[in-house]
C-alpha atoms as a PDB file:
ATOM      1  CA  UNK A   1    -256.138 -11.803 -30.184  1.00  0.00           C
ATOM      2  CA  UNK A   2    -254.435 -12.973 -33.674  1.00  0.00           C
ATOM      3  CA  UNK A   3    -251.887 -10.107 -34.411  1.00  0.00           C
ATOM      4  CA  UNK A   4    -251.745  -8.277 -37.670  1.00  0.00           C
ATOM      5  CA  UNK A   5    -248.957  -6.532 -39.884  1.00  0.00           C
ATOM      6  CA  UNK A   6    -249.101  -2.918 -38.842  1.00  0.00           C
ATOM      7  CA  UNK A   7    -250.964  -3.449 -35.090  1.00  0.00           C
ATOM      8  CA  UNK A   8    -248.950  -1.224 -32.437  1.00  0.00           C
ATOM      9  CA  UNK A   9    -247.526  -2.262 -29.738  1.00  0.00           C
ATOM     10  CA  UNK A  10    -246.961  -0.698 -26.469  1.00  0.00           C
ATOM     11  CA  UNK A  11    -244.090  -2.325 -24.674  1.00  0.00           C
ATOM     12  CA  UNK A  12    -244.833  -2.264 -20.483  1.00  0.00           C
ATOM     13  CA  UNK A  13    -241.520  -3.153 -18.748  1.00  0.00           C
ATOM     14  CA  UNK A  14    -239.364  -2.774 -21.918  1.00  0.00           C
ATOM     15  CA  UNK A  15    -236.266  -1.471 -19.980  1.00  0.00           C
ATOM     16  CA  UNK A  16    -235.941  -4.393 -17.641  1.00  0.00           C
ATOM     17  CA  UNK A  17    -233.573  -7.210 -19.291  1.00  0.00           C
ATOM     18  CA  UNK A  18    -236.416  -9.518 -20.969  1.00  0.00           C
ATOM     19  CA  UNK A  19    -238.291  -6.870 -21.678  1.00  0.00           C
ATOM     20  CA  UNK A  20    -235.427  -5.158 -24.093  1.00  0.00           C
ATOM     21  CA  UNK A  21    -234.403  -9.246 -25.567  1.00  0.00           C
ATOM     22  CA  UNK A  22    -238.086  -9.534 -26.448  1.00  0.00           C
ATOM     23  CA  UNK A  23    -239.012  -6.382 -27.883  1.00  0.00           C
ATOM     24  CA  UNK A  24    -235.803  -6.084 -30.025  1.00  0.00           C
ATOM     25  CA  UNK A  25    -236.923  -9.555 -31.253  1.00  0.00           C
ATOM     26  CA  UNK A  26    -239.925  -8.800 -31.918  1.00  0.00           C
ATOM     27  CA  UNK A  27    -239.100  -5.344 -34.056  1.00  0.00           C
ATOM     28  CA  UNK A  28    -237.013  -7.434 -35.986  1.00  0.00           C
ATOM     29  CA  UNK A  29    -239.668  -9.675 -36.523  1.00  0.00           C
ATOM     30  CA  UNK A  30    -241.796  -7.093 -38.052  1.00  0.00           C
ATOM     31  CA  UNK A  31    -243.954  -6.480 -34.727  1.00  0.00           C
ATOM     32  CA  UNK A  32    -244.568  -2.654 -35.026  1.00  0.00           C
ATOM     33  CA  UNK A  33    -243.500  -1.276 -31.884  1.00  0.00           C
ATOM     34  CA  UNK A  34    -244.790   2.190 -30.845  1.00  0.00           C
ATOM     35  CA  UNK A  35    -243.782   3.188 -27.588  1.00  0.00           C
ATOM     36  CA  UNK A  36    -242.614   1.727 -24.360  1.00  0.00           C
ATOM     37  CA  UNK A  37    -243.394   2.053 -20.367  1.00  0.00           C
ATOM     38  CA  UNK A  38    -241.033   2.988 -17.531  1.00  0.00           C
ATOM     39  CA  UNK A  39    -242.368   5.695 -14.693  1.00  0.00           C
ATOM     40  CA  UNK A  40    -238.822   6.511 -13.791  1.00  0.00           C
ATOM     41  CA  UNK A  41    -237.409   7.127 -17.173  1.00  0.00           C
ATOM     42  CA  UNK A  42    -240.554   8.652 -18.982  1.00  0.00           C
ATOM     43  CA  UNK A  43    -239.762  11.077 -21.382  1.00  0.00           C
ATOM     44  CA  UNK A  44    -236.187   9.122 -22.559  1.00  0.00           C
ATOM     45  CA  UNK A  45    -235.589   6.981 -25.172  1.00  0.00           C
ATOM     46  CA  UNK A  46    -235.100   2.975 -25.245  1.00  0.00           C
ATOM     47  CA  UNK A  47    -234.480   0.789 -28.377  1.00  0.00           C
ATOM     48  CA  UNK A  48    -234.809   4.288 -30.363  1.00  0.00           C
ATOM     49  CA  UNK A  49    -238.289   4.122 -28.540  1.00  0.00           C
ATOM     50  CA  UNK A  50    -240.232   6.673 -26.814  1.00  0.00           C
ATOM     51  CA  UNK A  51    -240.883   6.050 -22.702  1.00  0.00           C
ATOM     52  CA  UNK A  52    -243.908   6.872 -20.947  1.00  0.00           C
ATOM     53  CA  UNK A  53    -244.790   7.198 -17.390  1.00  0.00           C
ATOM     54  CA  UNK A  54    -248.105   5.050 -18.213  1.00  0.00           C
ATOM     55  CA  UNK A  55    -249.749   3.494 -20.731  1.00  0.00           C
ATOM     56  CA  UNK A  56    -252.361   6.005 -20.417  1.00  0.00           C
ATOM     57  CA  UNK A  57    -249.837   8.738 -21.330  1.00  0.00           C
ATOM     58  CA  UNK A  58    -248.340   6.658 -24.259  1.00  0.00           C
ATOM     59  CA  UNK A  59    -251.718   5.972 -25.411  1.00  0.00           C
ATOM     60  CA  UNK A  60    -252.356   9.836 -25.519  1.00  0.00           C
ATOM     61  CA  UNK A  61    -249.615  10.295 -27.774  1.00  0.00           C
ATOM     62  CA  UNK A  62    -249.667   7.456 -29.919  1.00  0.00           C
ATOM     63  CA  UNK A  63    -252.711   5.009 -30.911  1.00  0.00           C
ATOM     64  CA  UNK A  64    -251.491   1.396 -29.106  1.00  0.00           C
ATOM     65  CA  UNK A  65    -253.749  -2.055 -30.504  1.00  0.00           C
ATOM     66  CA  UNK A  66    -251.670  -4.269 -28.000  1.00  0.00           C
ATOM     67  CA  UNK A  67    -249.736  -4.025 -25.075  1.00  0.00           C
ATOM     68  CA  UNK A  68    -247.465  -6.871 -23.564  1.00  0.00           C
ATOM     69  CA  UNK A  69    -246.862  -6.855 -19.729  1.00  0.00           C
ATOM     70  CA  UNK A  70    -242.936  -7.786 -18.760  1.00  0.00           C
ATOM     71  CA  UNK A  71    -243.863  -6.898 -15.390  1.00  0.00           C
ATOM     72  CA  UNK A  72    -243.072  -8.783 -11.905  1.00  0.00           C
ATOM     73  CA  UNK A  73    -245.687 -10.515 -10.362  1.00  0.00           C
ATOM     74  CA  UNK A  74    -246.267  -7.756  -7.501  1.00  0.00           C
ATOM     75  CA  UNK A  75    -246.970  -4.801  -9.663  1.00  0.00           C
ATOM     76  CA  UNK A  76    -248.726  -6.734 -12.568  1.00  0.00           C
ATOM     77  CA  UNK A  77    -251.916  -6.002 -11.866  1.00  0.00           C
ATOM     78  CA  UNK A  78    -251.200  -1.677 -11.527  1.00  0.00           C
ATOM     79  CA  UNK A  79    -249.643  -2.573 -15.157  1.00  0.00           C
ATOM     80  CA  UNK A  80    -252.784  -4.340 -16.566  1.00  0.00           C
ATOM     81  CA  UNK A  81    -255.162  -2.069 -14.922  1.00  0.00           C
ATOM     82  CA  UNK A  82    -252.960   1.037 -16.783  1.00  0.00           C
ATOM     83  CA  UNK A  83    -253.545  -0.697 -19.652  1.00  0.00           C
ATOM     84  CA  UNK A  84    -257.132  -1.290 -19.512  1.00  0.00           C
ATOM     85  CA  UNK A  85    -257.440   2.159 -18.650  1.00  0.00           C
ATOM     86  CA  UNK A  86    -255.325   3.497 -21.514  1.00  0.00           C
ATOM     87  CA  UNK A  87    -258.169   1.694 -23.864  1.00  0.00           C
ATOM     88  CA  UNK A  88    -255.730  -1.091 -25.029  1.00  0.00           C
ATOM     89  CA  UNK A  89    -257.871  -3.842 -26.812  1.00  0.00           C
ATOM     90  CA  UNK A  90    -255.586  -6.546 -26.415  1.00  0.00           C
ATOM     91  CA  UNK A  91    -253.509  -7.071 -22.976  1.00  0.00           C
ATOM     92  CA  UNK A  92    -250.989  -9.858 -23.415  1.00  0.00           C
ATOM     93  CA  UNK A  93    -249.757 -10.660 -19.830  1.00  0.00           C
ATOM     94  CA  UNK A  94    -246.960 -13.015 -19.216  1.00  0.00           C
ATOM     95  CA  UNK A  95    -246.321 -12.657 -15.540  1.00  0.00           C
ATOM     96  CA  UNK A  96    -247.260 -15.584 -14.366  1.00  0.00           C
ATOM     97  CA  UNK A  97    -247.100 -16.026 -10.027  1.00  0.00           C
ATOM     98  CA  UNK A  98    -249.474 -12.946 -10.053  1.00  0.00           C
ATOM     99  CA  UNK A  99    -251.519 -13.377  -6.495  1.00  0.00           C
ATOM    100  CA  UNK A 100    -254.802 -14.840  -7.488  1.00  0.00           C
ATOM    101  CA  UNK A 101    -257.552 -11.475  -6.110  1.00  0.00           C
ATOM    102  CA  UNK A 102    -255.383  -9.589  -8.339  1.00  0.00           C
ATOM    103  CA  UNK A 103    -255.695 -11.904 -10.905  1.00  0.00           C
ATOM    104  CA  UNK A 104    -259.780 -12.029 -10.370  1.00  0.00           C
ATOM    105  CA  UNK A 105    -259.634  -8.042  -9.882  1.00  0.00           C
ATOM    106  CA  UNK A 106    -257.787  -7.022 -13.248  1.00  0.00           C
ATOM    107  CA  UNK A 107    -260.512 -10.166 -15.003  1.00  0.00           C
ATOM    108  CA  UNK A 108    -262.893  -8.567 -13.482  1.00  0.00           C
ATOM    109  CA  UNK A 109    -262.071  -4.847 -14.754  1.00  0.00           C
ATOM    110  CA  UNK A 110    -261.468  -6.053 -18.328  1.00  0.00           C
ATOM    111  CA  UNK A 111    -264.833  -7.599 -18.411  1.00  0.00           C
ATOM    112  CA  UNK A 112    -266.261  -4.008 -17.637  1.00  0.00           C
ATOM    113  CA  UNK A 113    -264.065  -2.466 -20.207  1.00  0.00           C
ATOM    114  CA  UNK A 114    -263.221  -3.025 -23.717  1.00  0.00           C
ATOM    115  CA  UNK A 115    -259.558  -4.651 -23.672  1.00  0.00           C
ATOM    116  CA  UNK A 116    -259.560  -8.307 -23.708  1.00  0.00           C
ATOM    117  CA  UNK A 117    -256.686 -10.133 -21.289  1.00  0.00           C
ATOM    118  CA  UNK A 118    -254.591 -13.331 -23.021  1.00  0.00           C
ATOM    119  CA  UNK A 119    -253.176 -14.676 -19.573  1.00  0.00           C
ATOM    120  CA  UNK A 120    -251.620 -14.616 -17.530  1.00  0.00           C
ATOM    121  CA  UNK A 121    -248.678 -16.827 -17.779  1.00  0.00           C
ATOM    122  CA  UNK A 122    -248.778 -16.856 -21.667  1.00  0.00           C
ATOM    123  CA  UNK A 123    -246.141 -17.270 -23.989  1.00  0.00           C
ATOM    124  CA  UNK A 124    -247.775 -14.856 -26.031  1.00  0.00           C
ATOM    125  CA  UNK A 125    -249.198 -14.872 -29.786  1.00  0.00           C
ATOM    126  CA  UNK A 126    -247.228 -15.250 -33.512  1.00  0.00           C
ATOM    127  CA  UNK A 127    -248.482 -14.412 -36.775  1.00  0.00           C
ATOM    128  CA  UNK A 128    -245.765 -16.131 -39.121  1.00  0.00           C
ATOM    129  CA  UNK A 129    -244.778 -13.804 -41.432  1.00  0.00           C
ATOM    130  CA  UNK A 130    -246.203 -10.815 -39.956  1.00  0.00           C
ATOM    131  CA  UNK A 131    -244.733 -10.777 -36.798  1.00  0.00           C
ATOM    132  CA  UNK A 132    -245.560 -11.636 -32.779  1.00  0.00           C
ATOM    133  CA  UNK A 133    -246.272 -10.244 -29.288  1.00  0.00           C
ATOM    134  CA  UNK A 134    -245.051 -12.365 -26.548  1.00  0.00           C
ATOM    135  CA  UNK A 135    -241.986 -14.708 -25.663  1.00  0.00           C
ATOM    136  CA  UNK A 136    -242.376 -17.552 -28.512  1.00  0.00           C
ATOM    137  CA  UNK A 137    -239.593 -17.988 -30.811  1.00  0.00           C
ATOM    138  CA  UNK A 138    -241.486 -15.890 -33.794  1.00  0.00           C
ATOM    139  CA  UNK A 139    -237.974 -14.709 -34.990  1.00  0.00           C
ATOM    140  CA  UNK A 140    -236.927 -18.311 -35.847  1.00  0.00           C
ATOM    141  CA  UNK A 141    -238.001 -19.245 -39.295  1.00  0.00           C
ATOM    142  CA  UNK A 142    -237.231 -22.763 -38.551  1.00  0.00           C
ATOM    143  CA  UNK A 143    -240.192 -23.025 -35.918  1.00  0.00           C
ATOM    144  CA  UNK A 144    -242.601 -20.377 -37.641  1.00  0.00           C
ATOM    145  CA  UNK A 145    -243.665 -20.368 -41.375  1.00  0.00           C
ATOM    146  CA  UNK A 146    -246.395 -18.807 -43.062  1.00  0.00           C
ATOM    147  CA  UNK A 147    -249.092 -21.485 -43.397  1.00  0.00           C
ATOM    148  CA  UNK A 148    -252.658 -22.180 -42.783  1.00  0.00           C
ATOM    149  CA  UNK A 149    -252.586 -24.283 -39.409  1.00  0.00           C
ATOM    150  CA  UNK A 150    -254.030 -22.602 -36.503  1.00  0.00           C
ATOM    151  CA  UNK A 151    -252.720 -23.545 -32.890  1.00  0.00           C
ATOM    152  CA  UNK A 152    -254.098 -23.298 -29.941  1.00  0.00           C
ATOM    153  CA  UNK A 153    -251.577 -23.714 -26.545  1.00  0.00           C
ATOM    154  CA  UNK A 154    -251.924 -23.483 -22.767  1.00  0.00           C
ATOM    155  CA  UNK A 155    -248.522 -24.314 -22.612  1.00  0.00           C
ATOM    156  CA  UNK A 156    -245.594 -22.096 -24.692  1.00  0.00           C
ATOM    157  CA  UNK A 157    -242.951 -25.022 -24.681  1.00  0.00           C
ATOM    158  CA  UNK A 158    -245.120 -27.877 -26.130  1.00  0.00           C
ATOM    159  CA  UNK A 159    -246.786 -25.002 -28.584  1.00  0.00           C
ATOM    160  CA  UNK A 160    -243.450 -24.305 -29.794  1.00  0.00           C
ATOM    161  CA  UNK A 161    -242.760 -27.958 -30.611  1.00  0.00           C
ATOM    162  CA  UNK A 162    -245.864 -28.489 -31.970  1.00  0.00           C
ATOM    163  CA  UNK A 163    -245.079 -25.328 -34.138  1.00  0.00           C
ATOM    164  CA  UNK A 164    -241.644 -27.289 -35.345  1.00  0.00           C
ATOM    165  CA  UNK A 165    -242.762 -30.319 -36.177  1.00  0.00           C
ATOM    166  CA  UNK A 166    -245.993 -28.250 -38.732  1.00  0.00           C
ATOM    167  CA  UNK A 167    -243.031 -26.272 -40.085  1.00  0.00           C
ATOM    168  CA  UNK A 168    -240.705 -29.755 -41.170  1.00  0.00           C
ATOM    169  CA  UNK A 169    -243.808 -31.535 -42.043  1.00  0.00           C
ATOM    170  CA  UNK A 170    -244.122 -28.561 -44.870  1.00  0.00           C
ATOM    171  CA  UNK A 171    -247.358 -26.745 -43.530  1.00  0.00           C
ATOM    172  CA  UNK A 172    -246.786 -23.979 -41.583  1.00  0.00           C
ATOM    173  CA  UNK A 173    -249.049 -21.944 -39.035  1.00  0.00           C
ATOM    174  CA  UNK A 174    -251.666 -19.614 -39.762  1.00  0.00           C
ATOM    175  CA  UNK A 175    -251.339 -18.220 -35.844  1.00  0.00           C
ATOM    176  CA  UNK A 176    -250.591 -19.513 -32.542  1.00  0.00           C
ATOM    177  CA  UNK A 177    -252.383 -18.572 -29.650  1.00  0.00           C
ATOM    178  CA  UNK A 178    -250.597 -18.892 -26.315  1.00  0.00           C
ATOM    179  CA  UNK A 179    -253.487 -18.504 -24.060  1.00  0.00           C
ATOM    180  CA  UNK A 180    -251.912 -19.561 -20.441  1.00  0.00           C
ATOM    181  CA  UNK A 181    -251.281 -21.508 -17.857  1.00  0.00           C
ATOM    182  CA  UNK A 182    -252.734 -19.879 -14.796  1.00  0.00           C
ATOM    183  CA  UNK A 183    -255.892 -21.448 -13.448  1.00  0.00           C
ATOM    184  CA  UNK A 184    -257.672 -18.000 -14.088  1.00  0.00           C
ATOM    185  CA  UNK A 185    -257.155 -16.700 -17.648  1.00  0.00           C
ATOM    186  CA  UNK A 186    -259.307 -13.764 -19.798  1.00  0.00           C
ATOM    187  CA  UNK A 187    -258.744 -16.083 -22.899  1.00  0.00           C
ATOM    188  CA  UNK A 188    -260.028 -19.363 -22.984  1.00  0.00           C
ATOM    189  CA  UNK A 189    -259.322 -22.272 -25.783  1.00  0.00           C
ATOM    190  CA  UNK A 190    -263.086 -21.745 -26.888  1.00  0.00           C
ATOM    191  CA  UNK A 191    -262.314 -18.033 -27.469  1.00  0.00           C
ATOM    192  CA  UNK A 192    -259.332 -18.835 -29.210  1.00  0.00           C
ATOM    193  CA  UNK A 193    -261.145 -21.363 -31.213  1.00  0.00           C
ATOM    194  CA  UNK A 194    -263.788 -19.335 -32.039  1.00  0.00           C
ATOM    195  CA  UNK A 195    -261.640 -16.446 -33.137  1.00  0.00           C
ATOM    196  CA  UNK A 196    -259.546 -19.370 -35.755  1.00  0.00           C
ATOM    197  CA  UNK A 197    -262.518 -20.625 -37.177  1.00  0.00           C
ATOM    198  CA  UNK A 198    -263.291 -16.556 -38.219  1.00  0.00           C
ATOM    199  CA  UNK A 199    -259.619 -16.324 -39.426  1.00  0.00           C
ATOM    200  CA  UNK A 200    -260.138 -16.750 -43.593  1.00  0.00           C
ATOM    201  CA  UNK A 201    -256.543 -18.097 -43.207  1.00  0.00           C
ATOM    202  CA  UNK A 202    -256.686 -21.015 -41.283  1.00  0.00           C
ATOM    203  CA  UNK A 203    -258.145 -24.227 -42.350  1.00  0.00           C
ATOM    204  CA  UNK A 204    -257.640 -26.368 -39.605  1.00  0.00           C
ATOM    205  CA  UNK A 205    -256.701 -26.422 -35.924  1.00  0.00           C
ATOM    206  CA  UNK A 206    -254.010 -27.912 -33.841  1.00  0.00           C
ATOM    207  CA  UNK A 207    -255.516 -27.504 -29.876  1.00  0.00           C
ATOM    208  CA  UNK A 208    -253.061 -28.459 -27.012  1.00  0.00           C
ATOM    209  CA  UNK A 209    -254.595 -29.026 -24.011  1.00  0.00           C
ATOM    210  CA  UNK A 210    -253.449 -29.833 -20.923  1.00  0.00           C
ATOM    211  CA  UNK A 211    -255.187 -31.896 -17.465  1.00  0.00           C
ATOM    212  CA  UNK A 212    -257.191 -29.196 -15.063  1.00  0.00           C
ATOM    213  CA  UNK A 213    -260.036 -27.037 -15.553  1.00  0.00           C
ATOM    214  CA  UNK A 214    -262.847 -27.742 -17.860  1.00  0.00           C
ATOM    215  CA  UNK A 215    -261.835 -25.401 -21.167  1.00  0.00           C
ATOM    216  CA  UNK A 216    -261.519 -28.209 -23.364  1.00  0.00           C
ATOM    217  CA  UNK A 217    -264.536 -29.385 -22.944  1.00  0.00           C
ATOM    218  CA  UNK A 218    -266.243 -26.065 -23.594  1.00  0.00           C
ATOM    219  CA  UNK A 219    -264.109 -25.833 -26.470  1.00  0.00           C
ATOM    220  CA  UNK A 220    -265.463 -28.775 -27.583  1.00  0.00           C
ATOM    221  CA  UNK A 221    -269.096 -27.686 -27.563  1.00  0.00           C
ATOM    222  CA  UNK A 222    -268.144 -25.128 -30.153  1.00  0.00           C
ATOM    223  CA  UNK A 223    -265.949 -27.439 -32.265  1.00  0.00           C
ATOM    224  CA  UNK A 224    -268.641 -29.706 -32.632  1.00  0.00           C
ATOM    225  CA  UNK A 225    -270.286 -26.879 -35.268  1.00  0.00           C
ATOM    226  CA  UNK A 226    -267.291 -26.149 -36.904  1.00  0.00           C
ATOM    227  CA  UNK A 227    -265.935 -27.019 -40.396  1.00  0.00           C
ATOM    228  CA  UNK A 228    -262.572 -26.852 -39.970  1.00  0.00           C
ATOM    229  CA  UNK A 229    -261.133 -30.179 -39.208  1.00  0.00           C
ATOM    230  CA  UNK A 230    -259.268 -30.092 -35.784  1.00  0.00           C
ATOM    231  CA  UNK A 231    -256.016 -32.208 -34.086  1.00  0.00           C
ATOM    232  CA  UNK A 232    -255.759 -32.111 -30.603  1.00  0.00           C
ATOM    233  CA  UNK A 233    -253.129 -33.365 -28.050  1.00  0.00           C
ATOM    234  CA  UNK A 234    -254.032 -33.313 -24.650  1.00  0.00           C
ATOM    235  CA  UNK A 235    -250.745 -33.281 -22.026  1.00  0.00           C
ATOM    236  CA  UNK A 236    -250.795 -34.667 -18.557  1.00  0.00           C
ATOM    237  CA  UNK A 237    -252.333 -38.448 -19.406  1.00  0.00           C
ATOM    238  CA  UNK A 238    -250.730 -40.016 -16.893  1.00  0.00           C
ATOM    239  CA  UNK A 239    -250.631 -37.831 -14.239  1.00  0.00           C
ATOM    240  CA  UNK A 240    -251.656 -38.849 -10.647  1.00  0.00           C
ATOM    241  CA  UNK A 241    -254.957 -36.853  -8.740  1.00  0.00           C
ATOM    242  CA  UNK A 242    -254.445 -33.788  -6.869  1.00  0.00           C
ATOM    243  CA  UNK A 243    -250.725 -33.152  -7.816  1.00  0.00           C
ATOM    244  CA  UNK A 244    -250.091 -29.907  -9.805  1.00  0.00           C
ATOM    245  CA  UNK A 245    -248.127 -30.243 -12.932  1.00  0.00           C
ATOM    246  CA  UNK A 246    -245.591 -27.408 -14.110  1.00  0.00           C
ATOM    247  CA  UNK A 247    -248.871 -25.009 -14.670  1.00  0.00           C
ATOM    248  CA  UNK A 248    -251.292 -23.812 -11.633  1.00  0.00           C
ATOM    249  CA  UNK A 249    -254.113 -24.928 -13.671  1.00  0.00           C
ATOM    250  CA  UNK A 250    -253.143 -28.209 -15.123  1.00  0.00           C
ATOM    251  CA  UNK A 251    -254.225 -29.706 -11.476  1.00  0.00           C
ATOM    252  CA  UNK A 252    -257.060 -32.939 -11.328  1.00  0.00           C
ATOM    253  CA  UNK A 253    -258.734 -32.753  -8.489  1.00  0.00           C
ATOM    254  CA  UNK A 254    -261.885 -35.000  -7.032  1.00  0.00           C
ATOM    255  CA  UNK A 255    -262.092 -36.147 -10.818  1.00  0.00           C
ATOM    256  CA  UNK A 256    -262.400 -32.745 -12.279  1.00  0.00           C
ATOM    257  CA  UNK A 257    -260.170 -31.911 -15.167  1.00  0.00           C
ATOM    258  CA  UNK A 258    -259.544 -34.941 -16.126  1.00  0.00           C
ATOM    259  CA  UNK A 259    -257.678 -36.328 -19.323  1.00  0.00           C
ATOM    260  CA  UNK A 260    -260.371 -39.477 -20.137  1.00  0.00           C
ATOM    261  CA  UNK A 261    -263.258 -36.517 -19.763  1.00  0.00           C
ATOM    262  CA  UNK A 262    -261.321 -34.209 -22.033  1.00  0.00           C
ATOM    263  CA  UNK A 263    -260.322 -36.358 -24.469  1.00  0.00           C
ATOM    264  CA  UNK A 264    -264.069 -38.074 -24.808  1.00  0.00           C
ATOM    265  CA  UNK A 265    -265.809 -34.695 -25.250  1.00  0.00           C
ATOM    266  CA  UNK A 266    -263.359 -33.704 -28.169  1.00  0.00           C
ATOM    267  CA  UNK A 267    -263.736 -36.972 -29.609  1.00  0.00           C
ATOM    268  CA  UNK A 268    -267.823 -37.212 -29.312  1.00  0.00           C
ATOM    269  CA  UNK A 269    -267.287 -33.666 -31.201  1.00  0.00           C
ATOM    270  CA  UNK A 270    -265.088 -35.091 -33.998  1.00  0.00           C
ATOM    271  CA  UNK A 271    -261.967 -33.643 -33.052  1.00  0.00           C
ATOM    272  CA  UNK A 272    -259.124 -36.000 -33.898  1.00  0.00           C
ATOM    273  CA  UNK A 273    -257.217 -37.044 -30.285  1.00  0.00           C
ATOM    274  CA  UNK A 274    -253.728 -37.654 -31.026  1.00  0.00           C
ATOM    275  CA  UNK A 275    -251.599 -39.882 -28.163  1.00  0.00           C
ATOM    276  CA  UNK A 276    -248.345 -37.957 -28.611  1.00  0.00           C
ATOM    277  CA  UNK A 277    -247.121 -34.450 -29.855  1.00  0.00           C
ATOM    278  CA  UNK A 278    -245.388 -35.746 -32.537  1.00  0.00           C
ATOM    279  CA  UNK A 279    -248.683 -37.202 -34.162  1.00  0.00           C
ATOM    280  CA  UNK A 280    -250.195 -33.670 -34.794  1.00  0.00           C
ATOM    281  CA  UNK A 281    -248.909 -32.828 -37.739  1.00  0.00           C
ATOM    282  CA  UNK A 282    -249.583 -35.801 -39.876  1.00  0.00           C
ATOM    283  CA  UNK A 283    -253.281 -36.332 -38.401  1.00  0.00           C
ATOM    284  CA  UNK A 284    -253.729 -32.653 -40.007  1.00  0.00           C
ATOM    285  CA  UNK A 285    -251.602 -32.580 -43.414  1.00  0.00           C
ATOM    286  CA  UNK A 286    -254.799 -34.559 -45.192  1.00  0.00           C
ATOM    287  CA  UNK A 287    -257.353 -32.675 -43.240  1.00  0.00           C
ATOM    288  CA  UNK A 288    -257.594 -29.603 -44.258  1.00  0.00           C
ATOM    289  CA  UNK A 289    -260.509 -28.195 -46.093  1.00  0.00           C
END
């Protein structure tokens, strides 16, 4: 889930308008873009790209690591399913609205396969540096720098910020993980922490969590073993019970999902719990190992 210099990219939706923003972002970000996916113009050219019908035909003709859905929510889960079927390993999906039993069906069909699913409704991943997949602001230098702080994000907005304040406080980000918003995602923030405390380049972690669900708390059962010192912010403090808040996940209800239940089991694992955003980056700048 952490792109790498030289990964292709298959581009699914790349005509539409954010589709062809995004991917000429990312190209000139250094995202190596192979190939991209329109059924009614396959066989033309986009972005001095090849089209496809499918990602199964574009996989045929060119080996893709990634693909990135800009796909509406109706005909998402055709899209992802293509893609699982084409063998892609990695399936960033930022639809977001996608009706849940095709959300649980195209979960369910990745778990069979081999592709793993970041989404849906994510902002996508950045390797500073190297490039990104995804709708974060990768391009801009004055967000992303090289560095060695991983970050972790349900939400792409207050990832991004926490992203600028690492770069002015001087250290940078080793990756950022958008994993989603949606109250059914393939990646959770224990994957993604798992797959930063592998990452030889990061040596410490910046988590922002949000209210609903229980992922930070299983996040925290695998922080408590790790070395790598960790920040976390938690959004949605003062939030009422039972009212959804900007994502479908980040929803409290009967007590579950909580922010005092979050923020004690990161705590009881030694993860640093930071009150505002803004307090991230100097809880980490003496921290790291």
């Amino acid at each position: 889930m952490i792109y790498r210099r030289g990964q292709s990219v298959l581009v699914q939706g790349i005509t539409g308008k954010q589709g062809t923003f995004w991917a000429q972002k990312m190209i000139e970000c250094g995202t190596r873009i192979v190939a991209g996916v329109n059924p009614k113009r396959a066989g033309e050219t986009h972005l001095g790209l090849p089209l496809y019908g499918s990602a199964v035909e574009a996989a045929r003709a060119t080996p893709c690591d990634l693909s990135v859905i800009f796909i509406p929510p109706m005909m998402a889960r055709d899209a992802v399913l293509d893609a699982i079927e084409a063998g892609v390993r990695t399936i960033i999906v930022l639809t977001e609205h996608i009706p849940m039993q095709d959300v649980l069906d195209i979960h369910a069909r990745a778990r069979r396969s081999q592709s793993r699913i970041v989404g849906p409704n994510t902002a996508g991943v950045v390797t500073p540096g190297e490039g990104f997949v995804g709708i974060m602001p990768g391009h801009n230098q004055e967000i992303f720098r090289p560095g060695d702080i991983g970050v972790i994000s349900r939400s792409g907005s207050l990832g991004t910020l926490i992203c600028l304040n690492l770069t002015r406080a001087g250290l940078g980000q080793s990756a950022f993980i958008g994993i989603g918003g949606d109250p059914q995602i393939g990646t959770t923030t224990r994957d993604a922490l798992e797959a930063l405390d592998q990452d030889e380049r990061t040596r410490a972690v910046a988590l922002v969590g949000e209210i609903g669900g229980t992922m930070e708390e299983e996040a925290a059962e695998y922080a408590r073993g790790m070395k790598k010192p960790i920040a976390a912010f938690i959004a949605g403090r003062s939030s009422p019970p039972d009212k959804k808040m900007g994502h479908a996940g980040a929803i409290v209800t009967g007590g579950r999902g909580a922010y005092a239940a979050k923020r004690a089991a990161l705590e009881k694992a030694g993860v640093r719990v930071v009150d505002t955003p803004n307090e991230l980056a100097s809880a980490l700048a003496g921290a790291r190992t």
